[in-house]
C-alpha atoms as a PDB file:
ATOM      1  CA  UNK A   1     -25.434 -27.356   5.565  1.00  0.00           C
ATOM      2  CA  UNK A   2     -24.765 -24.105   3.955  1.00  0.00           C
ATOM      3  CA  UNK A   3     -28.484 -23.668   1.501  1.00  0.00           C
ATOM      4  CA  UNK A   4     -26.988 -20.856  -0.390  1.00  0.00           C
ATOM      5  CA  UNK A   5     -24.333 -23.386  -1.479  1.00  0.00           C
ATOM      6  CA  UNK A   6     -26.641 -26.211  -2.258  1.00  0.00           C
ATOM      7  CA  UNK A   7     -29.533 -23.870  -4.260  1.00  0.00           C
ATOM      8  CA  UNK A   8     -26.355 -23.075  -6.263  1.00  0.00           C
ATOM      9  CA  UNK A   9     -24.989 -26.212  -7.021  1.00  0.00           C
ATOM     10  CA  UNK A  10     -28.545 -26.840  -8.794  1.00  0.00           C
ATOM     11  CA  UNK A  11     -27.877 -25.513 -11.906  1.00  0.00           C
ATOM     12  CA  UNK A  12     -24.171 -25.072 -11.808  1.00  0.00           C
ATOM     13  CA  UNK A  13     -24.294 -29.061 -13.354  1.00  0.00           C
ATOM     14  CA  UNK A  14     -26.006 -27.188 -16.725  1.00  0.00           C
ATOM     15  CA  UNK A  15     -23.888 -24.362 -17.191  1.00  0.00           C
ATOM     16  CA  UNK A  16     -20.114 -23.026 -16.262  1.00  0.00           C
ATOM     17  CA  UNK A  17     -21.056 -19.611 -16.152  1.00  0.00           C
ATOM     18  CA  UNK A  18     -22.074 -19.594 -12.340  1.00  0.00           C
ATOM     19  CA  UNK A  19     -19.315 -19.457  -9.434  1.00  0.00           C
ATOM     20  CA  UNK A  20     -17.888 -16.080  -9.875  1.00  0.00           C
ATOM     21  CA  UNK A  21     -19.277 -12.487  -8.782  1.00  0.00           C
ATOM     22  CA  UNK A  22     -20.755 -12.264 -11.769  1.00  0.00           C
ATOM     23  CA  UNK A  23     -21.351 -14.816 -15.350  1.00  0.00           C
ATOM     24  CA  UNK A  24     -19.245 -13.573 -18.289  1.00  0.00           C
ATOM     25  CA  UNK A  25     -21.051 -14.240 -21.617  1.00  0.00           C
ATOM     26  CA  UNK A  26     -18.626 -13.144 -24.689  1.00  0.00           C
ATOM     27  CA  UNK A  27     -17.274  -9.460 -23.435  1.00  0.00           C
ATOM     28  CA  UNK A  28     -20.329  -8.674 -21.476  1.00  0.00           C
ATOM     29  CA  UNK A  29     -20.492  -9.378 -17.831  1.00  0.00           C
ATOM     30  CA  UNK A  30     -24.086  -9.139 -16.052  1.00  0.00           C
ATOM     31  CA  UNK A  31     -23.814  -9.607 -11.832  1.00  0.00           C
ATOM     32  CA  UNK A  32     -27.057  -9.245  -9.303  1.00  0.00           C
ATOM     33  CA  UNK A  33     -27.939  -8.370  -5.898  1.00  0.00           C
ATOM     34  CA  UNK A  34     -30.789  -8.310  -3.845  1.00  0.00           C
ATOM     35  CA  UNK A  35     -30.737  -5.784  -1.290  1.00  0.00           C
ATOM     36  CA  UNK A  36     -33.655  -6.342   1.028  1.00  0.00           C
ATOM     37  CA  UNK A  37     -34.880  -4.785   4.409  1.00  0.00           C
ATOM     38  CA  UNK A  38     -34.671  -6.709   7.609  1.00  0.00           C
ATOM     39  CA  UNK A  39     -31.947  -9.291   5.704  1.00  0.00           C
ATOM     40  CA  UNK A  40     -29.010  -6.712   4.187  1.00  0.00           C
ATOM     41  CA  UNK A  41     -30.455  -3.478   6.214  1.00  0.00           C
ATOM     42  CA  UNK A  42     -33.032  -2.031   8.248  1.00  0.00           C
ATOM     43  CA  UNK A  43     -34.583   1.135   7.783  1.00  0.00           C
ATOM     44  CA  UNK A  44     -33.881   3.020  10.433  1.00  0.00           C
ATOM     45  CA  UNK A  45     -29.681   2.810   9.947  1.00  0.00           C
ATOM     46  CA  UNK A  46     -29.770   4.592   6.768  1.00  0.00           C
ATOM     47  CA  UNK A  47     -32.150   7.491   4.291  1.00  0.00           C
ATOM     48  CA  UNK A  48     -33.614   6.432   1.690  1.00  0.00           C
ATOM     49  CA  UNK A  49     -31.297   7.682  -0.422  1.00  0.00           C
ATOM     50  CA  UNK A  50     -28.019   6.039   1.358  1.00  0.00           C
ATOM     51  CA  UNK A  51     -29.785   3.042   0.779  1.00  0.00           C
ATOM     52  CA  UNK A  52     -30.663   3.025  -2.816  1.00  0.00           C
ATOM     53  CA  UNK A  53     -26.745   4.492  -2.966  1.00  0.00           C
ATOM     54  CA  UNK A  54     -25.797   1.127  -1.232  1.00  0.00           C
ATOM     55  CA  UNK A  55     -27.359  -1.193  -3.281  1.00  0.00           C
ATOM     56  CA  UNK A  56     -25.692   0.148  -6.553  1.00  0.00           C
ATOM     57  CA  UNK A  57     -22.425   0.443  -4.910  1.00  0.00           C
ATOM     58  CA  UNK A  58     -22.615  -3.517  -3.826  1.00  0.00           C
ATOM     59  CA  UNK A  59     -23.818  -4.526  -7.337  1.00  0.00           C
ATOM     60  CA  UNK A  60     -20.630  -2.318  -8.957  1.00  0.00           C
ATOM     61  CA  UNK A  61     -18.301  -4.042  -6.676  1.00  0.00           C
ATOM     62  CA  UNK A  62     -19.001  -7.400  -8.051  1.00  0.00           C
ATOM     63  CA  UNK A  63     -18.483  -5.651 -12.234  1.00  0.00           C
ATOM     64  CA  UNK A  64     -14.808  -4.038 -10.715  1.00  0.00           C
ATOM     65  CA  UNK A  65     -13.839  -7.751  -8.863  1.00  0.00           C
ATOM     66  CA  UNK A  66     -14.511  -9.433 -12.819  1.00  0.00           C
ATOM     67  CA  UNK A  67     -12.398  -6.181 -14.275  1.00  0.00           C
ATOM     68  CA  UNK A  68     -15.563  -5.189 -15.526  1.00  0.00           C
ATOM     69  CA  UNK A  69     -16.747  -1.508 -16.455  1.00  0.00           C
ATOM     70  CA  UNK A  70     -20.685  -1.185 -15.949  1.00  0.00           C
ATOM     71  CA  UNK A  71     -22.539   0.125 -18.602  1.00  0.00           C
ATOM     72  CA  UNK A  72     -26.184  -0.155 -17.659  1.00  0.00           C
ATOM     73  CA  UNK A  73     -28.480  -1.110 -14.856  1.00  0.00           C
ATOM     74  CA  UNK A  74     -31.827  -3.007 -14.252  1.00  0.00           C
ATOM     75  CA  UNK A  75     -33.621  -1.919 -11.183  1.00  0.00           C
ATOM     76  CA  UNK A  76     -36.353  -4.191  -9.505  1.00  0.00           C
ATOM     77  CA  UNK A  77     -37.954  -2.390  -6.419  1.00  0.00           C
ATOM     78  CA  UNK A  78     -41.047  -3.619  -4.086  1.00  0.00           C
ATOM     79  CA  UNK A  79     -42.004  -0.479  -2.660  1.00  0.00           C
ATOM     80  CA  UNK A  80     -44.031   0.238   0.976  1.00  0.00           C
ATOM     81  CA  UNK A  81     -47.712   0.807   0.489  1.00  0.00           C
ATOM     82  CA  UNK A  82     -47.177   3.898   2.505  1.00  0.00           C
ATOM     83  CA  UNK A  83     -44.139   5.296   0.759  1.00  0.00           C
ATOM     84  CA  UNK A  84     -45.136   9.483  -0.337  1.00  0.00           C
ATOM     85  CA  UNK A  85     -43.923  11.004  -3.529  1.00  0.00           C
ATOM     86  CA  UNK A  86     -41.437  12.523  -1.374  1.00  0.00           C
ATOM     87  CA  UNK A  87     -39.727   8.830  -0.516  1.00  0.00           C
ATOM     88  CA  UNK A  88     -39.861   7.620  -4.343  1.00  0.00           C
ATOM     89  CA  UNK A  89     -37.798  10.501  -5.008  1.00  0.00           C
ATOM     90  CA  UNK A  90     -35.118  10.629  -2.079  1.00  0.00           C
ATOM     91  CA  UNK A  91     -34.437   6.745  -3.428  1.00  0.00           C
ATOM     92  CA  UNK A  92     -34.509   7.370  -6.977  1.00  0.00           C
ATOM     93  CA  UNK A  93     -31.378  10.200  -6.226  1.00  0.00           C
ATOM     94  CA  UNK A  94     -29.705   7.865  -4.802  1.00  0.00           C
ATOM     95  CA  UNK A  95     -29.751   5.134  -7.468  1.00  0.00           C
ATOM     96  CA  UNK A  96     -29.294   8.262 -10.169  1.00  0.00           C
ATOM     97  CA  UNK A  97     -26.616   9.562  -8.673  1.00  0.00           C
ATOM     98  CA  UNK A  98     -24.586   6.492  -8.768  1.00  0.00           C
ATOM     99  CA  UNK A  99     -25.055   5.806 -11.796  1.00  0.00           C
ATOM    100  CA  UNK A 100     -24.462   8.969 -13.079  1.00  0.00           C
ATOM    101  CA  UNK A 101     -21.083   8.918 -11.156  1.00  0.00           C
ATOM    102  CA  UNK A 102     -20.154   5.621 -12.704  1.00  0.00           C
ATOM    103  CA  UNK A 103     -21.260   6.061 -15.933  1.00  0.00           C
ATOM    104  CA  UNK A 104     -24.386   3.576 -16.009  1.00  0.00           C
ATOM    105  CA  UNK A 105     -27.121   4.662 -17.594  1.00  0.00           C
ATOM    106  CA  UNK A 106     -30.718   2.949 -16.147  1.00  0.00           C
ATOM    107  CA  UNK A 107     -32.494   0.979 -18.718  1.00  0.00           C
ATOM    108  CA  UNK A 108     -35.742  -0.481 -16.644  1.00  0.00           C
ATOM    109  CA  UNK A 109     -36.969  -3.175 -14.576  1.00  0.00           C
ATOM    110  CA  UNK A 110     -39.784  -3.904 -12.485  1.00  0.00           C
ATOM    111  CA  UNK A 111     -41.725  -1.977  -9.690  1.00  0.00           C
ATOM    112  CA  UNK A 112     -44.252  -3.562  -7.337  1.00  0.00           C
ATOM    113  CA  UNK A 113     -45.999  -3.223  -4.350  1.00  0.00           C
ATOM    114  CA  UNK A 114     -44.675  -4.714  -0.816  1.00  0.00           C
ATOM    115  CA  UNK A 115     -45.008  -4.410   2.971  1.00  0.00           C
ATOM    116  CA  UNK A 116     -40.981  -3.628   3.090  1.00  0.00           C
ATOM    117  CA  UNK A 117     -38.223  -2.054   0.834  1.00  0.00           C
ATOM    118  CA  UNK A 118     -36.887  -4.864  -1.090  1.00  0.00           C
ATOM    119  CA  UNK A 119     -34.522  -4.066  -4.025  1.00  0.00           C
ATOM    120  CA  UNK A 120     -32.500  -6.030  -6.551  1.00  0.00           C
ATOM    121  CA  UNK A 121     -30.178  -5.084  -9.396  1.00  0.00           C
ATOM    122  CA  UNK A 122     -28.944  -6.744 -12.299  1.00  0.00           C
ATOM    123  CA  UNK A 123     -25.294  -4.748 -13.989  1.00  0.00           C
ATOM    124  CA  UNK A 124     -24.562  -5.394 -17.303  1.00  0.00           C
ATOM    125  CA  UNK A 125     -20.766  -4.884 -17.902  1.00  0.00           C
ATOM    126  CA  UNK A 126     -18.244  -5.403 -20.625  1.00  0.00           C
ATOM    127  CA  UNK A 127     -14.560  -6.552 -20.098  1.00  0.00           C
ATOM    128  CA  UNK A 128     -12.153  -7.405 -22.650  1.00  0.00           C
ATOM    129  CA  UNK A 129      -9.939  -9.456 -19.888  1.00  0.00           C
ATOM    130  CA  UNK A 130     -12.084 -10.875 -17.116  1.00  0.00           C
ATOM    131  CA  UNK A 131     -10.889 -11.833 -13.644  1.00  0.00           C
ATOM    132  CA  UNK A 132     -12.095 -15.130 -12.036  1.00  0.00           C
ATOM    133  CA  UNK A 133     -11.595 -17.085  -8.583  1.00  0.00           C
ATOM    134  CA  UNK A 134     -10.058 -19.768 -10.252  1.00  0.00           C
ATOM    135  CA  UNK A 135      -6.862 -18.047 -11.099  1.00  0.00           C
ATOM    136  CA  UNK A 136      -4.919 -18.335  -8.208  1.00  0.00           C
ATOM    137  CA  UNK A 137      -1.612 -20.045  -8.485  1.00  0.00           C
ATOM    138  CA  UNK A 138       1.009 -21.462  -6.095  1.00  0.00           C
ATOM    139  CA  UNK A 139       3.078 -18.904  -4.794  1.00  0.00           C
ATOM    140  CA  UNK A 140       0.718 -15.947  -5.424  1.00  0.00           C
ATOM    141  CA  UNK A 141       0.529 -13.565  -2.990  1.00  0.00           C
ATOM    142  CA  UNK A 142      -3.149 -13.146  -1.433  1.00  0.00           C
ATOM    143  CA  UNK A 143      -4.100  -9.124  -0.592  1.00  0.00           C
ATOM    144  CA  UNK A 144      -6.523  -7.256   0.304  1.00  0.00           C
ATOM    145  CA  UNK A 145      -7.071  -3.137  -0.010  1.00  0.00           C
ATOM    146  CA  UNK A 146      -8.089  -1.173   2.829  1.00  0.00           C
ATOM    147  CA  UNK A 147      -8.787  -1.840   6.448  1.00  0.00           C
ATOM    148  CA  UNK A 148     -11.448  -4.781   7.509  1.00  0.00           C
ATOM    149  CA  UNK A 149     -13.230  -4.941  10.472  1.00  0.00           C
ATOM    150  CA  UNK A 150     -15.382  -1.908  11.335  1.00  0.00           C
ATOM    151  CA  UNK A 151     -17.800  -3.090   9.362  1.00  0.00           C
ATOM    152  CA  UNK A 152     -18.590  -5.749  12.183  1.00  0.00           C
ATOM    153  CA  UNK A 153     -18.436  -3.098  14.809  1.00  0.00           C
ATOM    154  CA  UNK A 154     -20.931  -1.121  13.114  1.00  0.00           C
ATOM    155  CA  UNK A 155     -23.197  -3.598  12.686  1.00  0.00           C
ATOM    156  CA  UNK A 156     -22.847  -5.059  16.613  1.00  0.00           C
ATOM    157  CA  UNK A 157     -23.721  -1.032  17.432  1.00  0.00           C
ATOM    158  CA  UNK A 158     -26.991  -0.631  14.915  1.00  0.00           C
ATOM    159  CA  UNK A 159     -28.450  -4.149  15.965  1.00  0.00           C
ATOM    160  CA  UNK A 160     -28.131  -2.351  19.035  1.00  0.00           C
ATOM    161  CA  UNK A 161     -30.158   0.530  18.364  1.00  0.00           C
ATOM    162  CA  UNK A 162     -27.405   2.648  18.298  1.00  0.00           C
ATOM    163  CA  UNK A 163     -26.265   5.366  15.363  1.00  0.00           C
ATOM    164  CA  UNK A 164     -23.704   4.884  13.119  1.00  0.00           C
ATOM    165  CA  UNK A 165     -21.576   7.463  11.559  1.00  0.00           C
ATOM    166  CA  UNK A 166     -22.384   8.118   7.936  1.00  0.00           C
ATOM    167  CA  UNK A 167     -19.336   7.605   6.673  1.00  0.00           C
ATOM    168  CA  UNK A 168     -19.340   4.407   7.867  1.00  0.00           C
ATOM    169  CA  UNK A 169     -18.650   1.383   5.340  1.00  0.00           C
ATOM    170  CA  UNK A 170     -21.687  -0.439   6.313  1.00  0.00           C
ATOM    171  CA  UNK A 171     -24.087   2.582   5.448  1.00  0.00           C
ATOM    172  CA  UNK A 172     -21.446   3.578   2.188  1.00  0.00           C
ATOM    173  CA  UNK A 173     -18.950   1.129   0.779  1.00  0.00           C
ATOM    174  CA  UNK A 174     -15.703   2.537  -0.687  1.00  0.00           C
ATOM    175  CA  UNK A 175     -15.184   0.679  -3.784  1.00  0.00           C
ATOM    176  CA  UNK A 176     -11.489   1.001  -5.443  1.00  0.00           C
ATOM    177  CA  UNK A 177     -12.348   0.505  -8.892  1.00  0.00           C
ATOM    178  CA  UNK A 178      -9.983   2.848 -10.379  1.00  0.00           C
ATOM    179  CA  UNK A 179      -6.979   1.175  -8.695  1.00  0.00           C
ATOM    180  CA  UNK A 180      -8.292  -2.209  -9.828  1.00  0.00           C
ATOM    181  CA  UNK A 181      -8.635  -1.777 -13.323  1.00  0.00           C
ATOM    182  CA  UNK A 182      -4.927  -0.134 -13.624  1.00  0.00           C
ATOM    183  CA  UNK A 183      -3.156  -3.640 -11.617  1.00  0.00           C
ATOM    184  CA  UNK A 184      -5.796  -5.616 -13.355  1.00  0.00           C
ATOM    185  CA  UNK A 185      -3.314  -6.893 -15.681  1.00  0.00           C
ATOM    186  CA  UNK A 186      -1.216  -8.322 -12.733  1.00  0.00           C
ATOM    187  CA  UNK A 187      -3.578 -10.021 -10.956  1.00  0.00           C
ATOM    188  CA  UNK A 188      -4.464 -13.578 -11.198  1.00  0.00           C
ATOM    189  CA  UNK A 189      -7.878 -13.966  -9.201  1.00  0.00           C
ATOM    190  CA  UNK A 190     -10.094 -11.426  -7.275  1.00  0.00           C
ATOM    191  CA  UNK A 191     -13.063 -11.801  -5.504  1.00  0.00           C
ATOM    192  CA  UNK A 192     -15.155  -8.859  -3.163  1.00  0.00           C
ATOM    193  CA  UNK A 193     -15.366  -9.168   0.314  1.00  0.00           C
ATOM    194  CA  UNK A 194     -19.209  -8.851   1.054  1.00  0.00           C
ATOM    195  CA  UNK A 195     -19.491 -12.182   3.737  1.00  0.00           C
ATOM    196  CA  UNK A 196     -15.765 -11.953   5.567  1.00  0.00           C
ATOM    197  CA  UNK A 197     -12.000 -12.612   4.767  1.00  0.00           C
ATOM    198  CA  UNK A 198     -12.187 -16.350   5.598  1.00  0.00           C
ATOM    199  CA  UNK A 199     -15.389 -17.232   3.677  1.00  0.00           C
ATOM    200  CA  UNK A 200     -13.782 -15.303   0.832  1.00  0.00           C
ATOM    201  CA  UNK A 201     -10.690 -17.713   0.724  1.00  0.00           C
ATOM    202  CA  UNK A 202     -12.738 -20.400   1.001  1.00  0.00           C
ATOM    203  CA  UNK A 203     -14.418 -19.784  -2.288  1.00  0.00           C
ATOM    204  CA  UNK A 204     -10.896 -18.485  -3.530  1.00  0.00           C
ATOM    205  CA  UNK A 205      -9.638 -22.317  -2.390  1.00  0.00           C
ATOM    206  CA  UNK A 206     -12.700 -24.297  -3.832  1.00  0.00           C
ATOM    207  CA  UNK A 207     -11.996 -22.352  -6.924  1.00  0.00           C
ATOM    208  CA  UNK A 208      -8.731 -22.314  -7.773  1.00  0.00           C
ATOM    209  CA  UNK A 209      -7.793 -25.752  -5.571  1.00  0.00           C
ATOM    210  CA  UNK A 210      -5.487 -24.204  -3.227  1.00  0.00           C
ATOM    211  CA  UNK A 211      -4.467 -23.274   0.313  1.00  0.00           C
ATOM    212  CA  UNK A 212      -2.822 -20.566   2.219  1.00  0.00           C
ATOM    213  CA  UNK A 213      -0.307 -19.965   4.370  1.00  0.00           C
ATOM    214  CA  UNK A 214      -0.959 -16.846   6.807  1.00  0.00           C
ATOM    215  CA  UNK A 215       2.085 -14.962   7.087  1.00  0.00           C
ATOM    216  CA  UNK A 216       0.854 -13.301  10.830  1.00  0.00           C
ATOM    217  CA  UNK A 217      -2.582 -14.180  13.034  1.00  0.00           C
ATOM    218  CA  UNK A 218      -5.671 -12.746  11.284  1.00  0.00           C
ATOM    219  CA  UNK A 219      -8.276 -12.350  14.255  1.00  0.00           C
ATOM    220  CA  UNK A 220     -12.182 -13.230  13.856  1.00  0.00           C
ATOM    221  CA  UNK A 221     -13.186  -9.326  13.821  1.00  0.00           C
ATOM    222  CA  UNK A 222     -11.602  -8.292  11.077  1.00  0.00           C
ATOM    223  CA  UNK A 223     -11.681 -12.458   9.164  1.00  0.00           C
ATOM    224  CA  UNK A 224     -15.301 -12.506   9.987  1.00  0.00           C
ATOM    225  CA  UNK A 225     -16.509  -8.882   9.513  1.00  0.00           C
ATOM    226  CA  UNK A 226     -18.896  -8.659   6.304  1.00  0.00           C
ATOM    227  CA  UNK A 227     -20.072  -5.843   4.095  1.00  0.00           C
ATOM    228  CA  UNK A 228     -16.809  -4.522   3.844  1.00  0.00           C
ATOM    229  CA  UNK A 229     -16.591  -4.386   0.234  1.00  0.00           C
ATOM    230  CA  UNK A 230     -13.298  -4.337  -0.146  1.00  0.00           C
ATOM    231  CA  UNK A 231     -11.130  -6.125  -2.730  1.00  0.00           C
ATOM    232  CA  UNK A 232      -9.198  -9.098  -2.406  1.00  0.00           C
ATOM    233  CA  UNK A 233      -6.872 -10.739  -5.104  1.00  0.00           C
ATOM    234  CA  UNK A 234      -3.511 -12.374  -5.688  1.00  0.00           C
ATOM    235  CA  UNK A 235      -0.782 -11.955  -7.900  1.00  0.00           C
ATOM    236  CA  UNK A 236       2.947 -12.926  -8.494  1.00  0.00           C
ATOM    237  CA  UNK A 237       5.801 -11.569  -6.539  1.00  0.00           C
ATOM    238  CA  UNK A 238       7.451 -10.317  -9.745  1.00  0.00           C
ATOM    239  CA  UNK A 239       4.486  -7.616 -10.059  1.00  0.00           C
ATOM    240  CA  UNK A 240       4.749  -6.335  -6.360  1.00  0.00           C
ATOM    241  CA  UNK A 241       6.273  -3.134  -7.073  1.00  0.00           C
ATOM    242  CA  UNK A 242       4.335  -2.302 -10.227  1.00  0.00           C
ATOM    243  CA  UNK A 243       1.325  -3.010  -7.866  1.00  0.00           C
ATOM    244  CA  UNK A 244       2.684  -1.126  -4.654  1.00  0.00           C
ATOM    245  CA  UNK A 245       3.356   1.844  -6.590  1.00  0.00           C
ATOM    246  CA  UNK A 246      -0.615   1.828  -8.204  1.00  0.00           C
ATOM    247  CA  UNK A 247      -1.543   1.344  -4.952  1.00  0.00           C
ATOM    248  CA  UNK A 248       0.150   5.059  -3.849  1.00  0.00           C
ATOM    249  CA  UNK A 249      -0.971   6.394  -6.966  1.00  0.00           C
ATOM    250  CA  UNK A 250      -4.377   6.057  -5.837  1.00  0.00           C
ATOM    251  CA  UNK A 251      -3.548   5.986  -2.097  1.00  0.00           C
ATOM    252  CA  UNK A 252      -5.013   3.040  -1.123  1.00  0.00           C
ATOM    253  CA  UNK A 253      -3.676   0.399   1.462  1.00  0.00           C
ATOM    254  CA  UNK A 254      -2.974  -2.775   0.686  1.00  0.00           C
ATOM    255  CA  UNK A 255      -2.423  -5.861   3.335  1.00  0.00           C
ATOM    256  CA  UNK A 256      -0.344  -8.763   1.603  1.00  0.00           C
ATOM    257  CA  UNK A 257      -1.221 -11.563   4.443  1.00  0.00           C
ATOM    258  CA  UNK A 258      -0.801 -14.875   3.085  1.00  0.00           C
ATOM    259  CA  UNK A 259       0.831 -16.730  -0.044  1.00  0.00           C
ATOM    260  CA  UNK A 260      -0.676 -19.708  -1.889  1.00  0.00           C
ATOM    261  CA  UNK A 261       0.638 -23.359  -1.752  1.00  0.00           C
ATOM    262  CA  UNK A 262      -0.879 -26.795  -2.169  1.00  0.00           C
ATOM    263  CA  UNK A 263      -4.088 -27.828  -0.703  1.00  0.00           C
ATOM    264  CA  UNK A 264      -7.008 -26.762   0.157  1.00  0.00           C
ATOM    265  CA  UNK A 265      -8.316 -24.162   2.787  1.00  0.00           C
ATOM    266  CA  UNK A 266     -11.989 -24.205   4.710  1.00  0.00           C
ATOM    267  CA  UNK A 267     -13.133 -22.021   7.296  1.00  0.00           C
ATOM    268  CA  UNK A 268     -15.606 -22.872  10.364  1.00  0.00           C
ATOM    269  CA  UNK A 269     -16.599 -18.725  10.044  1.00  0.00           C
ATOM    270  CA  UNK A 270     -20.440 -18.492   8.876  1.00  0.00           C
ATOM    271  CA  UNK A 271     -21.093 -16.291   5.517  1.00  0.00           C
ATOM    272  CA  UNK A 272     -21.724 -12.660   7.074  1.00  0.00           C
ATOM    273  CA  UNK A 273     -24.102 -11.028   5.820  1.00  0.00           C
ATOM    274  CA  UNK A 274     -26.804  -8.943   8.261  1.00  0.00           C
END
């Protein structure tokens, strides 16, 4: 039984806002993430500061999948006993300068006292045309931007006790919000990829009560490899070249795999986070 699922599908019988990256009330948009040691990281991949960086970056990505623009930020931290002046401040550049870069401005939250770094964030957006899972429709095609996969390889090599290169996507995603919001009027549905490709359609099938048929093989590293962060969305044919030529505009890569058609799709991949 999948317990994220089934804590979920306790209150989703008392409201409709739940089931998307993040719950649009009116024009505002407000998304969460926990972040916490020994579950999303472990202290010794990253600095302090690359991880405070990551935890904004993973909340922003859910804002850009709802074709959201963040405006502020709620920080809640639990913070080591034996964390110096010196640590506070290394993480508190990191969550300043991503906000600063992205225009958020840090309005409070909550601080306590905890035997590991444990952080969650609430972003409070504002969209004027929100994107949901449940727009998919039959013949869309199904996309994603960027490469997937090393994201999984990275992980297999820090479990192992081995370094990873900072530029890596698992210490620094590489959100492509700017692309996003100029083909946001083209796309139908969008989701982030933070647990793998396959679980990803699967909520993108639940939601929007369709299949897909794969237009080549997709192996399990790069269907199964989480954090990646990457976006992944559909839209009709008709829009391909207005989309193509956004996506050279901002150079980013874009892998049309699969089309939608009648039915329903489920995966036997596990969720993928660390």
């Amino acid at each position: 039984m999948n317990k994220e699922d089934y804590f979920i599908q306790q209150f989703t019988n008392q409201t409709k806002l739940i089931g998307d990256d993040a719950a649009v009330v009116g024009n505002m948009v407000y998304s969460q993430d926990a972040f916490f040691e020994n579950v999303h990281f472990q202290r010794e991949w990253m600095s302090l500061k690359q991880i405070a960086t990551k935890s904004m970056l993973v909340n922003i990505s859910d804002a850009i999948a709802m074709n959201a623009k963040p405006l502020y930020a709620l920080l809640t931290v639990a913070i080591p006993k034996d964390f110096s002046t010196s640590d506070l401040r290394k993480l508190a550049n990191g969550f300043k300068k991503v906000a600063k870069d992205y225009g958020i401005k840090i309005i409070g939250g909550d601080t306590i006292s905890n035997e590991k770094l444990d952080i969650s964030i609430t972003i409070i957006s504002k969209s004027q045309n929100p994107i949901y899972r449940s727009g998919v429709k039959i013949d869309d095609l199904v996309c994603y931007t960027g490469d997937l996969g090393s994201c999984k390889k990275d992980l297999k090599k820090a479990l192992k006790g081995k370094k990873i290169a900072s530029k890596s996507k698992l210490i620094k995603p590489k959100l492509k919000g700017d692309f996003f919001y100029d083909i946001s009027k083209y796309v139908n549905a969008s989701l982030d990829i933070s647990d793998g490709l396959f679980f990803e359609l699967e909520r993108l099938s639940k939601a929007s009560k369709v299949d897909f048929e794969f237009f080549d093989k997709i192996s399990s590293d790069i269907g199964t490899s989480g954090e990646e962060y990457e976006m992944l969305f559909t839209f009709s044919k008709k829009n391909l070249e207005k989309i193509m030529q956004s996506a050279k505009k901002h150079n980013v890569s874009l892998n049309i795999f699969a089309k939608a058609i009648k039915g329903s799709y489920k995966t036997d991949a596990k969720n993928h986070h660390f």
